[in-house]
C-alpha atoms as a PDB file:
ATOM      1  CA  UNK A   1      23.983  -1.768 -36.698  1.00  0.00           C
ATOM      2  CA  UNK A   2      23.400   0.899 -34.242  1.00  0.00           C
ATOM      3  CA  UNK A   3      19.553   0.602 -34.436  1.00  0.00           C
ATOM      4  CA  UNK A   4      20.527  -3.180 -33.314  1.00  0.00           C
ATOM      5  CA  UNK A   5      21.879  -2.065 -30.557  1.00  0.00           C
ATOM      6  CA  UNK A   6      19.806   0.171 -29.796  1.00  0.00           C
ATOM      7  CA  UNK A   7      16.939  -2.090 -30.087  1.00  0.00           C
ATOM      8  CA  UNK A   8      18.693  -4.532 -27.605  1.00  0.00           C
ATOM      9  CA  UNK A   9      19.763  -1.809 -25.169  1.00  0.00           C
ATOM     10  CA  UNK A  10      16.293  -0.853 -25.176  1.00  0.00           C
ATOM     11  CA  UNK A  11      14.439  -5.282 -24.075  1.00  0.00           C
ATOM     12  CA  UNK A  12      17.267  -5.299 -21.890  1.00  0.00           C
ATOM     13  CA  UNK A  13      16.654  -2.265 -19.833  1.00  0.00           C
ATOM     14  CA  UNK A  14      12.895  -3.110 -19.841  1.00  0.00           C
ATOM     15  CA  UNK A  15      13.941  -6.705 -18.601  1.00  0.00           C
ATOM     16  CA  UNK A  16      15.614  -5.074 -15.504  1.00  0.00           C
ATOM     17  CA  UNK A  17      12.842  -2.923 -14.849  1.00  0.00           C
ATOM     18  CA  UNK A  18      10.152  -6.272 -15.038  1.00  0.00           C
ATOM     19  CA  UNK A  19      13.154  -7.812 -12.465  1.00  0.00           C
ATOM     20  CA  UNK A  20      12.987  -4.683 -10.499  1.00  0.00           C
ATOM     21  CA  UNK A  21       8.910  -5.352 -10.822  1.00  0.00           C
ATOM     22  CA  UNK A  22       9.124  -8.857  -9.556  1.00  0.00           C
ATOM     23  CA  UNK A  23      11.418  -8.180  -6.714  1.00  0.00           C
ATOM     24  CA  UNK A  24       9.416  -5.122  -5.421  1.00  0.00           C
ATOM     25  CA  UNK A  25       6.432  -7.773  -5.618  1.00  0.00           C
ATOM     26  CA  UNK A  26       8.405 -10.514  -3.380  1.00  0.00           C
ATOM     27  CA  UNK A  27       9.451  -7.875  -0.390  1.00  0.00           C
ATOM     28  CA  UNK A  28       6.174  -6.729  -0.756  1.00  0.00           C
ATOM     29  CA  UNK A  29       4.840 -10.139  -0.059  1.00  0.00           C
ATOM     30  CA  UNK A  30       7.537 -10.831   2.665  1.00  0.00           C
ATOM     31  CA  UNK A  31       7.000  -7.911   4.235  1.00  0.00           C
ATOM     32  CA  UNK A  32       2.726  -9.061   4.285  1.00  0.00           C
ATOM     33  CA  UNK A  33       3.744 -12.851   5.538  1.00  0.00           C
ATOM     34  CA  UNK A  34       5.727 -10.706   8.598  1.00  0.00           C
ATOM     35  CA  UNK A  35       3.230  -9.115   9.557  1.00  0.00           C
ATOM     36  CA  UNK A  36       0.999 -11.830   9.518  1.00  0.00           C
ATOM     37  CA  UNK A  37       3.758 -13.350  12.256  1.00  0.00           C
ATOM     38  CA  UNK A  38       3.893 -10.538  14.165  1.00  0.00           C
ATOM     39  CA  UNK A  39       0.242  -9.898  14.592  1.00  0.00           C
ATOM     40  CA  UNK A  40      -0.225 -14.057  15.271  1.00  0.00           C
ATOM     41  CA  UNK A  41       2.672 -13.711  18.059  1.00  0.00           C
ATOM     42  CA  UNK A  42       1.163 -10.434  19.831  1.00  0.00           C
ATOM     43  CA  UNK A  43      -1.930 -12.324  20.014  1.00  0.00           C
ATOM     44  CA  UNK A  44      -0.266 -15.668  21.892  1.00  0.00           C
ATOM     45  CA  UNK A  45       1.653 -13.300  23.749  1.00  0.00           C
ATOM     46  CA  UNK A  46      -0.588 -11.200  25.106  1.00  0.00           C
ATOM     47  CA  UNK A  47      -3.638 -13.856  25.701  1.00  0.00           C
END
């Protein structure tokens, strides 16, 4: 029973960590796609 748990305790925490993964991944991306906005909007600024 408690190498069950165990077991479980063990996919779930590496779950969180592949959530933890993915979300680092999408501000990561974000944070690319801003500055991609900010670069485009120094350039019509400053024409």
């Amino acid at each position: 029973m408690t190498e069950n748990l165990n077991s479980n305790n063990l996919e779930n925490d590496a779950f969180d960590l592949n959530n933890e993964d993915s979300d680092f991944q999408d501000l990561i991306n974000r944070l690319k796609e801003i500055k991609s906005t900010i670069a485009l909007l120094e350039k019509t600024i400053f024409k």
